[in-house]
N, C-alpha and C. Protein backbone atom coordinates (compact mmCIF):
# COMPACT_ATOMS: atom_id res chain seq x y z
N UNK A 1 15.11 -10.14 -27.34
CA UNK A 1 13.88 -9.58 -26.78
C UNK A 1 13.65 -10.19 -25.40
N UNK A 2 13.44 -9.19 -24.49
CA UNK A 2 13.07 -9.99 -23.15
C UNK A 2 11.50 -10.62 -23.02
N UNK A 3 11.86 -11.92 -22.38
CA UNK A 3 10.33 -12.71 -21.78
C UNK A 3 9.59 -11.79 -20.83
N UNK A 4 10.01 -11.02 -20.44
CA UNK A 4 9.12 -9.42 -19.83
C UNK A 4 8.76 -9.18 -20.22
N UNK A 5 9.30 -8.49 -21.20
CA UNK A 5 8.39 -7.63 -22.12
C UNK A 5 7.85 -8.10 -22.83
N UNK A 6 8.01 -9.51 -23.68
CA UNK A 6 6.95 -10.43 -23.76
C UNK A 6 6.08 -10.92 -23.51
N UNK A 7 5.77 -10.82 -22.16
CA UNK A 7 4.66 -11.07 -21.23
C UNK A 7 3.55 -9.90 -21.18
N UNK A 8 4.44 -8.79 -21.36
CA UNK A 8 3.62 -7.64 -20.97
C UNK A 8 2.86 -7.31 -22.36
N UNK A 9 3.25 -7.81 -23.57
CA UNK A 9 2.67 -7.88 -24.72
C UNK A 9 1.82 -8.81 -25.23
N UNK A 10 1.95 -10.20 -24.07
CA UNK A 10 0.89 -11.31 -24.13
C UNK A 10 1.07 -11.94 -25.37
N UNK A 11 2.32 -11.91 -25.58
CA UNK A 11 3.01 -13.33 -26.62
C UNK A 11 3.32 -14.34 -26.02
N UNK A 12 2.03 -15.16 -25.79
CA UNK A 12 1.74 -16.01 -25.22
C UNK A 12 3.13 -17.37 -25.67
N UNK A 13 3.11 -17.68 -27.19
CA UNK A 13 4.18 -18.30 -27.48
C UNK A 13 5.37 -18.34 -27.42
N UNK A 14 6.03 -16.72 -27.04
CA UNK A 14 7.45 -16.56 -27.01
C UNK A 14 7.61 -17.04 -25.40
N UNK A 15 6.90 -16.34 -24.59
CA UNK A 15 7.19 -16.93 -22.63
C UNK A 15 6.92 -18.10 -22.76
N UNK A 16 6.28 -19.06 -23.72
CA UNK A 16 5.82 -21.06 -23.92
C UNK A 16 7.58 -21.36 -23.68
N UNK A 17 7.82 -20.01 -24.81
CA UNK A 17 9.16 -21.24 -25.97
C UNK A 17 10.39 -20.59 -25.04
N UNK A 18 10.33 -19.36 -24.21
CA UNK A 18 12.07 -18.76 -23.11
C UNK A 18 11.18 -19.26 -21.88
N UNK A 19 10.16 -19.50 -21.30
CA UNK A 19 10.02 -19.55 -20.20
C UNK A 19 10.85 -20.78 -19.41
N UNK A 20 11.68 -20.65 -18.80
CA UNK A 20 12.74 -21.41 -17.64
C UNK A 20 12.72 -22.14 -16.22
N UNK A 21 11.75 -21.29 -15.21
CA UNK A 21 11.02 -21.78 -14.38
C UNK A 21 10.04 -20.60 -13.74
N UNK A 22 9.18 -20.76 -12.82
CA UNK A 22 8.24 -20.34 -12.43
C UNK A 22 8.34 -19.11 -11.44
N UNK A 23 9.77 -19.24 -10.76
CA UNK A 23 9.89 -17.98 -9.95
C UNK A 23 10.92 -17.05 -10.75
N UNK A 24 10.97 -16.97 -12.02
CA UNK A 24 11.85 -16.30 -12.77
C UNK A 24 11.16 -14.51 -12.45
N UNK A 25 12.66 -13.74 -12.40
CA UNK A 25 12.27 -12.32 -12.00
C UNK A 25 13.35 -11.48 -12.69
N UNK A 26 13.20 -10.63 -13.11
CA UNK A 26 14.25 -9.77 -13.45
C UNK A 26 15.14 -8.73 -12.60
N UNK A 27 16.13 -7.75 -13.29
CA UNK A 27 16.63 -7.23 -12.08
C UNK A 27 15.81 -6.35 -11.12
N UNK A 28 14.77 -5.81 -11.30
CA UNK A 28 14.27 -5.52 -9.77
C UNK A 28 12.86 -5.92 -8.77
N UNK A 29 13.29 -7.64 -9.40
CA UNK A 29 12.70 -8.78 -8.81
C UNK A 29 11.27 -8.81 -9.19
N UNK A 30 11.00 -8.52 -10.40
CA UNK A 30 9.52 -8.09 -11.14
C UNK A 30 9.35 -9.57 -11.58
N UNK A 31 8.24 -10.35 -11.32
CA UNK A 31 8.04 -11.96 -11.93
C UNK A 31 7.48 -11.35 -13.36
N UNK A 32 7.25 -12.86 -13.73
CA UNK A 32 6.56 -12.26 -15.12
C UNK A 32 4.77 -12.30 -15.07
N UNK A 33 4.57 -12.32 -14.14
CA UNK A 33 2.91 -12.09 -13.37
C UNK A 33 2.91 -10.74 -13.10
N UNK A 34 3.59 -9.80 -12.83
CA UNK A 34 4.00 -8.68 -12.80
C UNK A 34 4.22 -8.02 -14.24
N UNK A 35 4.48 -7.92 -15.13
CA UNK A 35 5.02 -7.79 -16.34
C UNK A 35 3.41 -7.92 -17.25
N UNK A 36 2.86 -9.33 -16.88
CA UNK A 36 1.47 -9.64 -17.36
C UNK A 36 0.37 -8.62 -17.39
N UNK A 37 0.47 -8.77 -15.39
CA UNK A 37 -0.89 -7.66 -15.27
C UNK A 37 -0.53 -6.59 -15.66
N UNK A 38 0.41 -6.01 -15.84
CA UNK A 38 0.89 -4.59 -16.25
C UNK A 38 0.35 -4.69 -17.77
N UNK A 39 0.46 -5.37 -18.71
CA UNK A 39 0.09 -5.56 -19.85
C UNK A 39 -1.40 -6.01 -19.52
N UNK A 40 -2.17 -6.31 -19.23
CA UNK A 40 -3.95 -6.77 -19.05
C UNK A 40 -3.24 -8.22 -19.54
N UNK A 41 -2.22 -8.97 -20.29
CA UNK A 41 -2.10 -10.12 -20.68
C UNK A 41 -2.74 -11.02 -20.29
N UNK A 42 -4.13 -11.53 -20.64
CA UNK A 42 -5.11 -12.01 -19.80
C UNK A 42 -4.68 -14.05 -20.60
N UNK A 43 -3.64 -13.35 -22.07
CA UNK A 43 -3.03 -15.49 -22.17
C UNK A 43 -2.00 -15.45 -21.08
N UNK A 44 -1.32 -15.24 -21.21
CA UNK A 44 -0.16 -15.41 -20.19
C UNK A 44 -0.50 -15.41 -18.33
N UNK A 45 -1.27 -14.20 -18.17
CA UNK A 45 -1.81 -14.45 -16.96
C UNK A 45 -2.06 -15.88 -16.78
N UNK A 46 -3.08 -16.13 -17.57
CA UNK A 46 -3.62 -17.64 -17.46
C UNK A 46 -2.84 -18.59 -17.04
N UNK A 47 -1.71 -18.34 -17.99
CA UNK A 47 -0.89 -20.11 -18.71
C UNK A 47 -0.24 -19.78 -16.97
N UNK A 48 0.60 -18.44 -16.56
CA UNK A 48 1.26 -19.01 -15.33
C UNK A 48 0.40 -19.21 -14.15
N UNK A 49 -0.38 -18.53 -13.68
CA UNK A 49 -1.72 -19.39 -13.20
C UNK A 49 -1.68 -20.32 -13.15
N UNK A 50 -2.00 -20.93 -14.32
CA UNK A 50 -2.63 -22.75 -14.28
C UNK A 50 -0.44 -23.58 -14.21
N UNK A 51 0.29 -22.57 -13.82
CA UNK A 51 1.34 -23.23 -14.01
C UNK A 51 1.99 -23.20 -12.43
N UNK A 52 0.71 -22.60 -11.49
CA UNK A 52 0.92 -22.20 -9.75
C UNK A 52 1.96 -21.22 -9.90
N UNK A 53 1.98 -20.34 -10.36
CA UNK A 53 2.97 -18.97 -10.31
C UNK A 53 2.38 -18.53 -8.99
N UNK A 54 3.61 -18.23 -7.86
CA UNK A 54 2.80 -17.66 -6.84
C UNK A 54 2.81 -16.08 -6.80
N UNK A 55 1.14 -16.05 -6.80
CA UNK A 55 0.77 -14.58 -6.93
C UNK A 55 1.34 -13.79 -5.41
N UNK A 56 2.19 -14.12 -4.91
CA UNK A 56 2.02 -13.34 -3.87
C UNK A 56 3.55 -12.78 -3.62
N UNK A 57 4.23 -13.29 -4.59
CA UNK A 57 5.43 -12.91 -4.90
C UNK A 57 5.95 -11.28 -5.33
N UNK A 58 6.73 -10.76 -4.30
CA UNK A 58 7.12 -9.23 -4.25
C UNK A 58 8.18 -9.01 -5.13
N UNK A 59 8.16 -7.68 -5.30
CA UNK A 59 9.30 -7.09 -5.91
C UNK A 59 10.03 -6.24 -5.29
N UNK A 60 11.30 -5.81 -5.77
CA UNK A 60 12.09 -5.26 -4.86
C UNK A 60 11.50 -4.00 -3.61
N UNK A 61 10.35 -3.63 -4.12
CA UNK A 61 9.87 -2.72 -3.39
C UNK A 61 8.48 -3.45 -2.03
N UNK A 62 8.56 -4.74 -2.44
CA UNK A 62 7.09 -5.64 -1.57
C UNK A 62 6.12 -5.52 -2.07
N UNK A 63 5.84 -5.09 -3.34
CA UNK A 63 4.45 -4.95 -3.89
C UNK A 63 4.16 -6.91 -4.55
N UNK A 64 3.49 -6.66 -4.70
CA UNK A 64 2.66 -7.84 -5.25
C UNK A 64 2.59 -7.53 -6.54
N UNK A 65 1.72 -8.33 -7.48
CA UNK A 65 0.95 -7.89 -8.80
C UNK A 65 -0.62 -7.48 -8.66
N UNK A 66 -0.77 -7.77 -6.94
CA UNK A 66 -2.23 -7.03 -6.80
C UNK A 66 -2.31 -5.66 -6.73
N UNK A 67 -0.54 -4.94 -6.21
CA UNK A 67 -0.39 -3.53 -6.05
C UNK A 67 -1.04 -3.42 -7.75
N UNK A 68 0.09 -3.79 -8.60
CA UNK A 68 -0.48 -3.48 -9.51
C UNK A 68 -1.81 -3.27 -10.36
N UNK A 69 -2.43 -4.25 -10.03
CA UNK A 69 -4.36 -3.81 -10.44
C UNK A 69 -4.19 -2.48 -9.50
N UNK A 70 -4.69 -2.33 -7.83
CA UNK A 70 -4.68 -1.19 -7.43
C UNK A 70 -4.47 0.18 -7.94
N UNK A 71 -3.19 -0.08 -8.29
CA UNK A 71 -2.41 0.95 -8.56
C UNK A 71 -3.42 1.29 -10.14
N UNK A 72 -3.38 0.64 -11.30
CA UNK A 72 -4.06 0.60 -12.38
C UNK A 72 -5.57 0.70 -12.93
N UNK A 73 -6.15 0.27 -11.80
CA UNK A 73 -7.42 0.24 -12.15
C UNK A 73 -8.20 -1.31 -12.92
N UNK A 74 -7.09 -2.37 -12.40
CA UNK A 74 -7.30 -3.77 -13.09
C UNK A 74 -8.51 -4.57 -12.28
N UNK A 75 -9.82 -4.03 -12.11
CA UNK A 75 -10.73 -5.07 -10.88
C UNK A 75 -10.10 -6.46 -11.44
N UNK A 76 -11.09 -6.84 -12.95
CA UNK A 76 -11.20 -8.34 -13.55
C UNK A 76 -10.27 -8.88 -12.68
N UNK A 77 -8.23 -8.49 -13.54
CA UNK A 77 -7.36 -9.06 -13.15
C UNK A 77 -7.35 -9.38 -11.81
N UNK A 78 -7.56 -8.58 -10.42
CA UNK A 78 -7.52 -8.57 -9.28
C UNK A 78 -8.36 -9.58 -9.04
N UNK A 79 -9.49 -9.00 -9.39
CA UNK A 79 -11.05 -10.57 -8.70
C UNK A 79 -10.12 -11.99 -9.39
N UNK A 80 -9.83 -12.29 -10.54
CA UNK A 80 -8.49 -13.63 -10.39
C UNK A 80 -8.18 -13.79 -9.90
N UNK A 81 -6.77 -12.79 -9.67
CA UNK A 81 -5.49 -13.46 -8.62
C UNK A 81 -6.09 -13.43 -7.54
N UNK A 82 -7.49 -12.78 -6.80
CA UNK A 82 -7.86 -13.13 -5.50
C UNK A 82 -8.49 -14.21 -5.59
N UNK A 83 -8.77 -15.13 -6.27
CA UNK A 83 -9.61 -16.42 -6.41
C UNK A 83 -8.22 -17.27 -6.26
N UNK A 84 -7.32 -16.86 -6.95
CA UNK A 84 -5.82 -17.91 -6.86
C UNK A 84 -4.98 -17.20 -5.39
N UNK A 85 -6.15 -16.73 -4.72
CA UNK A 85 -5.16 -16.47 -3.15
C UNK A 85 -4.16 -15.97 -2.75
N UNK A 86 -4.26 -14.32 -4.07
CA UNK A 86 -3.75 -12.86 -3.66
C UNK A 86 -3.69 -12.65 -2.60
N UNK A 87 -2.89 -12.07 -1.74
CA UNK A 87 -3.43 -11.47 0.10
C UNK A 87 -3.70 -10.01 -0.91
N UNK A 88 -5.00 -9.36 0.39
CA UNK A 88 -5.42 -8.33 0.05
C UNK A 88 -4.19 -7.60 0.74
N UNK A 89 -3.70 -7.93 2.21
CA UNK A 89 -3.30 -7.38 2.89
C UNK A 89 -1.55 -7.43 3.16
N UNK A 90 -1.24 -7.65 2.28
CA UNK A 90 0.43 -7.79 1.65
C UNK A 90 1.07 -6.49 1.81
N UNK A 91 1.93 -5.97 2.71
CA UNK A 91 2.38 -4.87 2.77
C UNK A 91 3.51 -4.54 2.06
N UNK A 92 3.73 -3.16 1.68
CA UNK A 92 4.81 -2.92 0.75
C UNK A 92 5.79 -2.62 1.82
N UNK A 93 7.05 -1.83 1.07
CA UNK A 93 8.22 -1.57 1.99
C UNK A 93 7.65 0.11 2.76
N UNK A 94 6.65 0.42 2.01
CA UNK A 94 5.86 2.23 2.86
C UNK A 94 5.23 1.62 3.91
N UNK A 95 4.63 0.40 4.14
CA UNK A 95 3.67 -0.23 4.82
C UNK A 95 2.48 0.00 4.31
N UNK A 96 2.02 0.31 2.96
CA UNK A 96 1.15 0.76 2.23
C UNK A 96 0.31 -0.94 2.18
N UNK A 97 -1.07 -1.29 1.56
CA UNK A 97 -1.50 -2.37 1.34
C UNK A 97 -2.30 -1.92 -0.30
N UNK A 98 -2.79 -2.82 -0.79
CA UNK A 98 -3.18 -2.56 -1.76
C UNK A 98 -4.49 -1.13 -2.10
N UNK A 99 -5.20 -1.63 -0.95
CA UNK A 99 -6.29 -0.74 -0.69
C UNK A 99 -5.57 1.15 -0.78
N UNK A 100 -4.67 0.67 -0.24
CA UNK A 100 -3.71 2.50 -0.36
C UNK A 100 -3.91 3.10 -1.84
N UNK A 101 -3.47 1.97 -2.33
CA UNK A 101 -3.71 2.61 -3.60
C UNK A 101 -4.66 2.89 -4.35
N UNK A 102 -5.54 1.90 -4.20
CA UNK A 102 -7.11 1.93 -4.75
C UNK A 102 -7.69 3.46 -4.44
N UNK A 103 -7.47 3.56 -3.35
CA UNK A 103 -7.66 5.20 -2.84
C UNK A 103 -7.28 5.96 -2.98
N UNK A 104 -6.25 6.68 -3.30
CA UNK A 104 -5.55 7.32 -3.89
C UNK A 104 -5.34 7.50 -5.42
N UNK A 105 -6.49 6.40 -6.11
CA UNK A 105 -7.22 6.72 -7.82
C UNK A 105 -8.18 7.19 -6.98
N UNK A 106 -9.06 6.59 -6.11
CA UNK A 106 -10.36 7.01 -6.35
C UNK A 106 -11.09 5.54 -6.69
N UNK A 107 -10.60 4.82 -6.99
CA UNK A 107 -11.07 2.96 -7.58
C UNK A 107 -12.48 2.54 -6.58
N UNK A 108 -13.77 3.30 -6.62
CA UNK A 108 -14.25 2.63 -5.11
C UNK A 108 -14.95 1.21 -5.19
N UNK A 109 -15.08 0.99 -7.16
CA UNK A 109 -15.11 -0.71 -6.99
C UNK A 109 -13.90 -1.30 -6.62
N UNK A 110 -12.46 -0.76 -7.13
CA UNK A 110 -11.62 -1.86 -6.47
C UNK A 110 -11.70 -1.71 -5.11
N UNK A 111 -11.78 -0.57 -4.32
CA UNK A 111 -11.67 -0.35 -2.74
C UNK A 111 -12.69 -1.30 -2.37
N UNK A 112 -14.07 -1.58 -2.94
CA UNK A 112 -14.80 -2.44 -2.10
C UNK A 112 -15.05 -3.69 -2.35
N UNK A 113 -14.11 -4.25 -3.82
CA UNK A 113 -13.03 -5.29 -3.74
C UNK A 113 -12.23 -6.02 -2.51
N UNK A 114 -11.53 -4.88 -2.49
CA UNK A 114 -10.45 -5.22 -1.56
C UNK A 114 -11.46 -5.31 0.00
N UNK A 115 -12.17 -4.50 0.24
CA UNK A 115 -12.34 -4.88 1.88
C UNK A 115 -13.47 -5.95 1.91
N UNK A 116 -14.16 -6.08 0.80
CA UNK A 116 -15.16 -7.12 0.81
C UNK A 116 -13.86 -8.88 0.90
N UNK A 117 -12.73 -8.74 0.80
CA UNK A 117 -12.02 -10.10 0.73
C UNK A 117 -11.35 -9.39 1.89
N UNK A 118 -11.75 -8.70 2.75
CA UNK A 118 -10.71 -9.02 3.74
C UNK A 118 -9.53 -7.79 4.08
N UNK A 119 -9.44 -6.89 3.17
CA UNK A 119 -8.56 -5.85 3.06
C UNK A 119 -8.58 -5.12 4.48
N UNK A 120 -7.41 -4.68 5.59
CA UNK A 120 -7.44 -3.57 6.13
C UNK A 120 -7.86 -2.30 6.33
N UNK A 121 -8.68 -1.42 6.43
CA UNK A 121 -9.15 -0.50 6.38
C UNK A 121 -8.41 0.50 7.32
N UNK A 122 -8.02 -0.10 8.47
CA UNK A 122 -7.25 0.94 9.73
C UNK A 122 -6.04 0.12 9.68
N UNK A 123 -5.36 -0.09 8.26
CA UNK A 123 -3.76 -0.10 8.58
C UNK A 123 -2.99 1.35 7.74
N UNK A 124 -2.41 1.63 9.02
CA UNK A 124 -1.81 2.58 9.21
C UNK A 124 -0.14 2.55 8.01
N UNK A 125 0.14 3.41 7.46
CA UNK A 125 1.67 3.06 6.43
C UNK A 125 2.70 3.28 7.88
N UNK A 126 3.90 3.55 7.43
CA UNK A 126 5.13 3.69 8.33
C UNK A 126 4.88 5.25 8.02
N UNK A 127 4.28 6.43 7.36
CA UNK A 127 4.22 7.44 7.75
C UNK A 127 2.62 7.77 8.63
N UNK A 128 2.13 6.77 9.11
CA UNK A 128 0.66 6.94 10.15
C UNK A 128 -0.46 7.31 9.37
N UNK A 129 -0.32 6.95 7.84
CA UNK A 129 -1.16 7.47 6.92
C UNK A 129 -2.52 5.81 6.43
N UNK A 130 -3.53 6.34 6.75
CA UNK A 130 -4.37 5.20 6.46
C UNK A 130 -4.75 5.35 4.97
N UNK A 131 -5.87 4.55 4.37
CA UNK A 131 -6.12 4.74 3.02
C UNK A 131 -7.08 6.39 3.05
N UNK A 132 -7.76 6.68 3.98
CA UNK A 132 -8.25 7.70 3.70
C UNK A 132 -7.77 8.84 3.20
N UNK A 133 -6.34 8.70 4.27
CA UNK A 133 -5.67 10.11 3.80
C UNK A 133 -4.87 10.08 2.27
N UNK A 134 -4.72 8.70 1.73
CA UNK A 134 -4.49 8.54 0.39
C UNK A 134 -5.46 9.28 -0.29
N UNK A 135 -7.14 9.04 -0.16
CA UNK A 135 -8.30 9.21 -1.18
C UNK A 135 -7.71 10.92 -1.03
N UNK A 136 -7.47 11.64 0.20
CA UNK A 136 -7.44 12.41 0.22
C UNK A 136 -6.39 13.49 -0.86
N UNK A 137 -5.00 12.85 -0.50
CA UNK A 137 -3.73 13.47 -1.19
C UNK A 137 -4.46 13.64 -2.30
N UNK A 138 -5.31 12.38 -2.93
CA UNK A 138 -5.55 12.33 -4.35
C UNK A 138 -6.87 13.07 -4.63
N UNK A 139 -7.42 13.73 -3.99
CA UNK A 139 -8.45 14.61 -4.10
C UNK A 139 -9.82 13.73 -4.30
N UNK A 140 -9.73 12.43 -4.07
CA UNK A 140 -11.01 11.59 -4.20
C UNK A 140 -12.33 11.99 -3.54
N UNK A 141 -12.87 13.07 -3.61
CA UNK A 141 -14.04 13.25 -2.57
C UNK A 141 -14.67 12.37 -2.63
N UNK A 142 -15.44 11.53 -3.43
CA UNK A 142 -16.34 10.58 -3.83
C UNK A 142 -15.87 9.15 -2.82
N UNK A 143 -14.75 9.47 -2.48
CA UNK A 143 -14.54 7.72 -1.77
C UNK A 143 -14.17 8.44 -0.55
N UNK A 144 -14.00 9.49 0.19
CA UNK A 144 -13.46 9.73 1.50
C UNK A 144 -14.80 9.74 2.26
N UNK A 145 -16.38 9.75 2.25
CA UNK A 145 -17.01 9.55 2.91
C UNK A 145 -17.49 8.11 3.22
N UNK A 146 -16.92 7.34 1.81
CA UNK A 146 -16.74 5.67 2.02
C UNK A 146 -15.98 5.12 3.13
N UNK A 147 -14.90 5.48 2.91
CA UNK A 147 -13.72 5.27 3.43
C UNK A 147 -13.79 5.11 4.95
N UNK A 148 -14.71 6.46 5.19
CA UNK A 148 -14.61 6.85 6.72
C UNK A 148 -15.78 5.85 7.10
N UNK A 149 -16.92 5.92 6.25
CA UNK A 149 -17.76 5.00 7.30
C UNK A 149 -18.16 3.91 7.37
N UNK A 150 -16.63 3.06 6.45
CA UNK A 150 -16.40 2.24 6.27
C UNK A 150 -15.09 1.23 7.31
N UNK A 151 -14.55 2.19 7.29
CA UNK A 151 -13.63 2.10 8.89
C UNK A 151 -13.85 2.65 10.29
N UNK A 152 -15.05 3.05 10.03
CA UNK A 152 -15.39 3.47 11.56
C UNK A 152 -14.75 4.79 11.85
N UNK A 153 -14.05 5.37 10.87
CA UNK A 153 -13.41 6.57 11.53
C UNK A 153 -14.22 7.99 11.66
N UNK A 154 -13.63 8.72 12.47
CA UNK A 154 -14.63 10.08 12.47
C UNK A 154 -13.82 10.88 11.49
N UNK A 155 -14.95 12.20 11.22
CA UNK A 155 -14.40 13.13 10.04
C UNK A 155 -13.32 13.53 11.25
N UNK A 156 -13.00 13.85 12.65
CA UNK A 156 -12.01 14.50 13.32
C UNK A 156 -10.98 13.79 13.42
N UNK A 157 -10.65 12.52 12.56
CA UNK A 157 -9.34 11.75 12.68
C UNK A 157 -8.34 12.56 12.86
N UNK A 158 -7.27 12.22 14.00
CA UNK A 158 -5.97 12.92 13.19
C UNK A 158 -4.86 11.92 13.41
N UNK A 159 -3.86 12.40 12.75
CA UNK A 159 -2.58 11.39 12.54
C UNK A 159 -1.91 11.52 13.81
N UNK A 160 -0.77 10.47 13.99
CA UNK A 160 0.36 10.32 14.98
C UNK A 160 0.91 11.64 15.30
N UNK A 161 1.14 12.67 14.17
CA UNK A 161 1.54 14.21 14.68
C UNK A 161 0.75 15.10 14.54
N UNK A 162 -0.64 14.74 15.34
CA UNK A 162 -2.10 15.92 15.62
C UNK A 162 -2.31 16.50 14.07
N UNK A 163 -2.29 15.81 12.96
CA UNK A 163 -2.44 16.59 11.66
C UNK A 163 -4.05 15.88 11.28
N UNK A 164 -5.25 16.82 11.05
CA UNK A 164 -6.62 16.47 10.89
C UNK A 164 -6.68 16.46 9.20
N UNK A 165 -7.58 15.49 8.65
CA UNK A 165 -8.15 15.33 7.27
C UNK A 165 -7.91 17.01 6.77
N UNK A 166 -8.62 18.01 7.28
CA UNK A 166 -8.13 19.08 6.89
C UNK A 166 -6.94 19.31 6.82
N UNK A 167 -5.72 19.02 7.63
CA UNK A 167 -4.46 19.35 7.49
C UNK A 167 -3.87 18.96 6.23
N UNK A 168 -4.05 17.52 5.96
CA UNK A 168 -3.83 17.15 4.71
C UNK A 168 -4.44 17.28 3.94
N UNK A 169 -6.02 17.99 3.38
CA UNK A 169 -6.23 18.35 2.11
C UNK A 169 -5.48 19.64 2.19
N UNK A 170 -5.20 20.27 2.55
CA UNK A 170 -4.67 21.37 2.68
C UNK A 170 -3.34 21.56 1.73
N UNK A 171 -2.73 20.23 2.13
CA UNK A 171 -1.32 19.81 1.17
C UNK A 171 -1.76 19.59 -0.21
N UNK A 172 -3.05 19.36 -0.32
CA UNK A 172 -2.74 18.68 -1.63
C UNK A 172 -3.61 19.85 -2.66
N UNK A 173 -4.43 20.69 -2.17
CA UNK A 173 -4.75 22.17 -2.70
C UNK A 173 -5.70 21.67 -3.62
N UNK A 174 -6.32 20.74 -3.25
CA UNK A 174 -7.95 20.57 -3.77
C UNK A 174 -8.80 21.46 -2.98
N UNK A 175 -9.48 21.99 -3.96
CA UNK A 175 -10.32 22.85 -3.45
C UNK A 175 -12.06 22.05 -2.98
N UNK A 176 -11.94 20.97 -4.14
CA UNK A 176 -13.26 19.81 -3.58
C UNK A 176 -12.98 19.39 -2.70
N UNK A 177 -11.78 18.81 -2.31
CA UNK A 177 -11.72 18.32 -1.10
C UNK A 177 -12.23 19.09 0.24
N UNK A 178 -11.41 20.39 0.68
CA UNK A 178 -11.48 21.40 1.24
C UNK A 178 -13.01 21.67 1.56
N UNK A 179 -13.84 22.17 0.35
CA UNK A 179 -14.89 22.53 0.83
C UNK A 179 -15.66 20.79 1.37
N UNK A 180 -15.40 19.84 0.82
CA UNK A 180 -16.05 18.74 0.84
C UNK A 180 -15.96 18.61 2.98
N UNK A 181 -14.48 18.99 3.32
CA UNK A 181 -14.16 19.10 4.67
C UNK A 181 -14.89 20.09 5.97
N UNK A 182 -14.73 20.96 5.64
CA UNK A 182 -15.75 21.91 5.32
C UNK A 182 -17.40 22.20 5.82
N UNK A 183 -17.60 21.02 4.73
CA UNK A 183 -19.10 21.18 4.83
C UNK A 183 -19.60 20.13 5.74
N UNK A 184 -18.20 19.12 6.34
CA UNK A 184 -18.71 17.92 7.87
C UNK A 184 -18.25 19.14 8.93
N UNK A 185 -18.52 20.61 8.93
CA UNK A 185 -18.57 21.11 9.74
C UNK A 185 -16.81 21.23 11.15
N UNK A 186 -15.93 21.01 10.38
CA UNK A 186 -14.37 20.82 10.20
C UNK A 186 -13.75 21.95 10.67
N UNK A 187 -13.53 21.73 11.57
CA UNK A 187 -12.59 23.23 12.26
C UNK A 187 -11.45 23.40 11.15
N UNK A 188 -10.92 24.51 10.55
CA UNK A 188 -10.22 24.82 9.47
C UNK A 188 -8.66 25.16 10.09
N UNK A 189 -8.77 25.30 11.57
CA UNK A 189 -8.05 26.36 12.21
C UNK A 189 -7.34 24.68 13.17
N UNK A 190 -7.86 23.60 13.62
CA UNK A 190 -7.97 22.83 14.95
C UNK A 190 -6.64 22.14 14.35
């Protein structure tokens, strides 16, 4: 049985009795803090915690285990590892940060999580995409008026290749979104 998947099941005694050392990762460099929060494993979280597991440790892709809350919907876990000195602002290999993801559920306690410690708001991914246009892909109406006047941006943002908030709800064929665009008075056509 793997100490992964042990972890992720929060058999706290089996990772006691295989655990080896502290930067242990599997093949695609997943720690077992990774494996944890994926499971809520809130013993194991602990024990490597109090054992200085560094939370800031990536996986083959640069995510953290804070992507993971993000990505999940884990605040608790997150408000932890940010007390044990998570970076909010840890970029992946997209140039994505955690906040990307938070937005792209819709998370607007984790989103105001993340920028209340510090999170980026105007970092841009390697495709010129900020978190807004995440809330967007993901049809979040409820967090894209956060988002914006929370970063200072105008509803007329547009990306590196002249593409406006409308351009991209457009892709993603929300119709809330759309009218939500719309109704900030949004050239449909610009």
């Amino acid at each position: 049985m793997s100490i992964f998947l042990k972890a992720t099941e929060n058999d706290l005694d089996y990772v006691k009795l295989h655990f080896t050392h502290i930067e242990m990762v599997d093949e695609k460099k997943k720690s077992l803090l990774h494996y944890a929060v994926l499971g809520s494993a809130m013993d194991v979280i602990q024990f490597l915690l109090d054992q200085d597991i560094n939370v800031n440790m990536a996986d083959q892709h640069g995510e953290t285990p804070l992507f993971d809350c993000a990505r999940k919907g884990k605040l608790d876990i997150a408000k932890l590892l940010i007390t044990r000195f998570a970076s909010v602002n840890v970029e992946n290999r997209q140039g994505e940060l955690p906040i990307h993801l938070a937005a792209h559920k819709g998370d607007i306690d984790m989103i105001k999580l993340l920028i209340e410690t510090g999170s980026y708001l105007n970092k841009k991914t390697v495709e010129d995409k900020l978190p807004v246009h995440y809330a967007i892909a993901g049809g979040r109406v409820d967090v894209i008026p956060f988002l914006l006047k929370e970063s200072k941006q105008s509803w007329f943002l547009k990306d590196a290749y002249g593409n406006t908030l409308m351009h991209h709800a457009t892709k993603t064929s929300s119709v809330l979104t759309i009218e939500m665009l719309l109704n900030q008075n949004l050239d449909p056509n610009a």
